[in-house]
Each structure stands twice: as structure tokens, then as C-alpha cells.
N, C-alpha and C. Protein backbone atom coordinates (compact mmCIF):
# COMPACT_ATOMS: atom_id res chain seq x y z
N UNK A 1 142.52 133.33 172.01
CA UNK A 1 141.35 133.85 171.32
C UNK A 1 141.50 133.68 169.82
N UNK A 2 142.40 133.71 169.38
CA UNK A 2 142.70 133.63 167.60
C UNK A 2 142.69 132.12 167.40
N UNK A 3 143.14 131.57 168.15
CA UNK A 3 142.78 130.23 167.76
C UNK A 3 141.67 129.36 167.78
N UNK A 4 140.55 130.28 168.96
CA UNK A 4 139.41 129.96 168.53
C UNK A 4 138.51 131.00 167.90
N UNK A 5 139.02 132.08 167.25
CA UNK A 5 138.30 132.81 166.46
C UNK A 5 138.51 131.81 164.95
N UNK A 6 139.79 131.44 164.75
CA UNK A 6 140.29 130.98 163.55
C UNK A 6 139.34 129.29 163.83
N UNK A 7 139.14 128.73 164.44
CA UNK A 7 138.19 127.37 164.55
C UNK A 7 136.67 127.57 164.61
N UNK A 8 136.39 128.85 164.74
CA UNK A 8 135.30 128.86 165.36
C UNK A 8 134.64 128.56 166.29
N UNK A 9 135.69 128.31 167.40
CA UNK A 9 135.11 127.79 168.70
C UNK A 9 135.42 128.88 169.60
N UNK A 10 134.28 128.90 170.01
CA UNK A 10 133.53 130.28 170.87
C UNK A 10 133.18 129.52 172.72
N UNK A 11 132.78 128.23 172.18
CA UNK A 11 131.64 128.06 173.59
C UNK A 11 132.33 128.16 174.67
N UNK A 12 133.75 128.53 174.87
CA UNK A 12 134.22 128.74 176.35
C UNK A 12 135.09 130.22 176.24
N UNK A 13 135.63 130.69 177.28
CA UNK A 13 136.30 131.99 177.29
C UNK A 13 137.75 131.53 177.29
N UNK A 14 138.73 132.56 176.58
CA UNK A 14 140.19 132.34 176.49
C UNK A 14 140.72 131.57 177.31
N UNK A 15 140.19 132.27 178.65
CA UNK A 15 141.04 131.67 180.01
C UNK A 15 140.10 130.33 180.05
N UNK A 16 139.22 130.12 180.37
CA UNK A 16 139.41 128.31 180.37
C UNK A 16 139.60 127.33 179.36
N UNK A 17 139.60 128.10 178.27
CA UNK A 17 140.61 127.23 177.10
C UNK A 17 141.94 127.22 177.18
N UNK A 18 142.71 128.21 177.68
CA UNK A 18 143.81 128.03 178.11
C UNK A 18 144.03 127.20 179.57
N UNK A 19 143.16 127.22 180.26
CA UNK A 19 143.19 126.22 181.11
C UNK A 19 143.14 124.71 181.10
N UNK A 20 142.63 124.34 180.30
CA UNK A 20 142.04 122.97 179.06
C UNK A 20 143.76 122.74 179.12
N UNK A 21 144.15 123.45 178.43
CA UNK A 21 145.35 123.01 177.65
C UNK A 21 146.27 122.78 178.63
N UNK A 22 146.58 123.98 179.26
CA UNK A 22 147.47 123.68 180.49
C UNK A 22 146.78 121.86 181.35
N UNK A 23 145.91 121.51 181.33
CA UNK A 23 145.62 120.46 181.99
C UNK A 23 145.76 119.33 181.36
N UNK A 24 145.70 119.65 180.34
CA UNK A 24 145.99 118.54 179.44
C UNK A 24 147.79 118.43 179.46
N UNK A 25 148.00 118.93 179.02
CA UNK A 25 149.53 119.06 178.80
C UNK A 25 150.32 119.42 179.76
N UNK A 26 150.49 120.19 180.64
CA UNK A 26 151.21 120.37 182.02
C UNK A 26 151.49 119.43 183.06
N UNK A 27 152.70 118.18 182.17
CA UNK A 27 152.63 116.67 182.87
C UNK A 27 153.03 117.50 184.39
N UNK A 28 154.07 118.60 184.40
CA UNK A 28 154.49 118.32 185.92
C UNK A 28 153.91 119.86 186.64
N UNK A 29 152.79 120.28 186.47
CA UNK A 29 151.79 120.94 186.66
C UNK A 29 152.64 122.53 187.57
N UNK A 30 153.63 122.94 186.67
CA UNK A 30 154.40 123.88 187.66
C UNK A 30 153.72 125.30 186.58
N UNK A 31 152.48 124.84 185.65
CA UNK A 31 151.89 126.49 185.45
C UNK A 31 152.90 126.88 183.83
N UNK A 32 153.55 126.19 183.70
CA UNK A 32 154.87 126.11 182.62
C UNK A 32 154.78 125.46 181.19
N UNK A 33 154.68 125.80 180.09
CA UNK A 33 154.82 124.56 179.35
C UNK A 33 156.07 124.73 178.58
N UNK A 34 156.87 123.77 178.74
CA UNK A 34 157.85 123.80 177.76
C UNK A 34 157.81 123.21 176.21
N UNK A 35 158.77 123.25 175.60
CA UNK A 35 158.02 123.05 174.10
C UNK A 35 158.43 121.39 174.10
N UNK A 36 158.98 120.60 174.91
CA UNK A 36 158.75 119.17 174.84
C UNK A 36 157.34 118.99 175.81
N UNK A 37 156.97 119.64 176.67
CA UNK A 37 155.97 119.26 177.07
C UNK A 37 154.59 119.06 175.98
N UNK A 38 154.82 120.68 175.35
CA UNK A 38 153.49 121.07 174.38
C UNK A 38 153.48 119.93 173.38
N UNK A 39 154.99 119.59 172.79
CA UNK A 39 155.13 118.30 171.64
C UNK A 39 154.06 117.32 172.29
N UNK A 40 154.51 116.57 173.05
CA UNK A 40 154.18 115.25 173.54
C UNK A 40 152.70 115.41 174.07
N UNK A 41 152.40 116.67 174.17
CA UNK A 41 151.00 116.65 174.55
C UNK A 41 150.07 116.52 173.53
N UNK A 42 150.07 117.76 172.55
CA UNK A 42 149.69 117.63 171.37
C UNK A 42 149.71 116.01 170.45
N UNK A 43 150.69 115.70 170.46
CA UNK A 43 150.71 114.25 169.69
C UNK A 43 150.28 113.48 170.67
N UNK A 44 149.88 113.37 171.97
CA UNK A 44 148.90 112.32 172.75
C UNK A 44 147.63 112.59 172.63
N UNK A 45 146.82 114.06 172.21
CA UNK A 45 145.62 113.95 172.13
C UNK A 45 145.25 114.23 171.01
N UNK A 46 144.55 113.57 170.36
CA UNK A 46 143.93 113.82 169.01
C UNK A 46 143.18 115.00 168.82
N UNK A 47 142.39 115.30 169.73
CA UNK A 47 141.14 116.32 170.23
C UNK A 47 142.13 117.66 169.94
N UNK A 48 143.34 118.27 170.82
CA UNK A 48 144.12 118.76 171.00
C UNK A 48 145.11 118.92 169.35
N UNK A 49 145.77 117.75 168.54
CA UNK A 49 146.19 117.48 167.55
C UNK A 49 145.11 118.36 166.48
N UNK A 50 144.03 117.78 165.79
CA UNK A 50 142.81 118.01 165.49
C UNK A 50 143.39 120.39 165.78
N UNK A 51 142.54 120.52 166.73
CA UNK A 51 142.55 122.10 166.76
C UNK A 51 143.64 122.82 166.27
N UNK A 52 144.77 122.09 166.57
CA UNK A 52 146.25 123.06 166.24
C UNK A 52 146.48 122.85 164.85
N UNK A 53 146.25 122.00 164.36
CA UNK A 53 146.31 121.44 162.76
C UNK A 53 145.50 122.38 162.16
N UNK A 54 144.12 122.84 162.98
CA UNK A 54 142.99 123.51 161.85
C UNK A 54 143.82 125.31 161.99
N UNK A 55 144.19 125.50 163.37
CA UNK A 55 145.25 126.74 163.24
C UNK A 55 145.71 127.32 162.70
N UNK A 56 146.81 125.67 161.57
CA UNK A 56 147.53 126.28 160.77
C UNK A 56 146.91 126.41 159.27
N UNK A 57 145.69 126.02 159.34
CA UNK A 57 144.92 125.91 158.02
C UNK A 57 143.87 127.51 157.74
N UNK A 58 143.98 127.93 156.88
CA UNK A 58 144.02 129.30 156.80
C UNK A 58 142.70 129.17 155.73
N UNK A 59 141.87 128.59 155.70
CA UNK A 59 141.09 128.67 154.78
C UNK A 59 139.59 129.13 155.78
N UNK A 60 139.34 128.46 156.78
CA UNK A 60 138.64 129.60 157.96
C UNK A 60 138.42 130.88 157.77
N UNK A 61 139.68 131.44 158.23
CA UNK A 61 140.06 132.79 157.77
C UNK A 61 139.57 133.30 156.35
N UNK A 62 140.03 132.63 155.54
CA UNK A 62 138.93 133.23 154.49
C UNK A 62 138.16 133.21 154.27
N UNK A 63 137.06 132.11 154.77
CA UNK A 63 135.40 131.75 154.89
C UNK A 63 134.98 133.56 155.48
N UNK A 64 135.67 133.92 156.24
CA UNK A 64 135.32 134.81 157.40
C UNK A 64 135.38 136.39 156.55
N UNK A 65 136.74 136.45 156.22
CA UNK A 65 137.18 137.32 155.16
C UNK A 65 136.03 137.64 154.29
N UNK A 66 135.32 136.85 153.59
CA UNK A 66 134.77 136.60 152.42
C UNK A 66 133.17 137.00 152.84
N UNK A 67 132.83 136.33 154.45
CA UNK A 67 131.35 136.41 154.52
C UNK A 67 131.45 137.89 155.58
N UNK A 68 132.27 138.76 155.43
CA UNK A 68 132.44 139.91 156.08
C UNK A 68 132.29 139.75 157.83
């Protein structure tokens, strides 16, 4: 949820954004991600790359801050 409060992406609910991801990235689909899995996932999808990058960008947050 913070990560799409912090993007502004709303149009789906936690759980099937966390589902997204798990499908994307869960090469051996045991429900698990390990942090070489999450690496190699992230750096194969741009789409995926793209959101986690805006994550760490904190200027969102202050758009938000600012417009109450």
C-alpha cells in the first residue's frame, strides 16, 4: 500500500499488486521471494524497475505533504 500510496497508483488493491509482483518475479513459484530472485526480477522488467525507483524518490511524498 505505501508504495502505491507513494506512486499514486491506486487502480488495483494491495493484494493483487502484490500478486503482480509475486508473478512476475517468483521464477520458481514456491509463494517465496528471495532477494536474488527480487534482484533479477526487478532488473528484467522495466515496468517493475520504473515503480521501485519512484519508491525511493521522495518528492511524491511531498507533492502530498504540501497539497494536504
Amino acid at each position: 500500500q505505501a508504495i502505491q500510496a507513494i506512486n499514486g497508483s491506486t487502480n488495483m488493491s494491495a493484494e493483487e499488486f502484490t500478486n503482480m509482483i509475486f508473478q512476475k518475479i517468483d521464477v520458481n513459484n514456491d509463494g517465496e521471494l528471495t532477494l536474488e530472485e527480487f534482484i533479477n526480477g526487478v532488473e528484467k522488467d522495466e515496468d517493475l524497475m520504473e515503480l521501485i525507483t519512484k519508491s525511493f524518490d521522495l518528492s511524491n511524498v511531498l507533492k502530498v505533504i504540501q497539497n494536504g
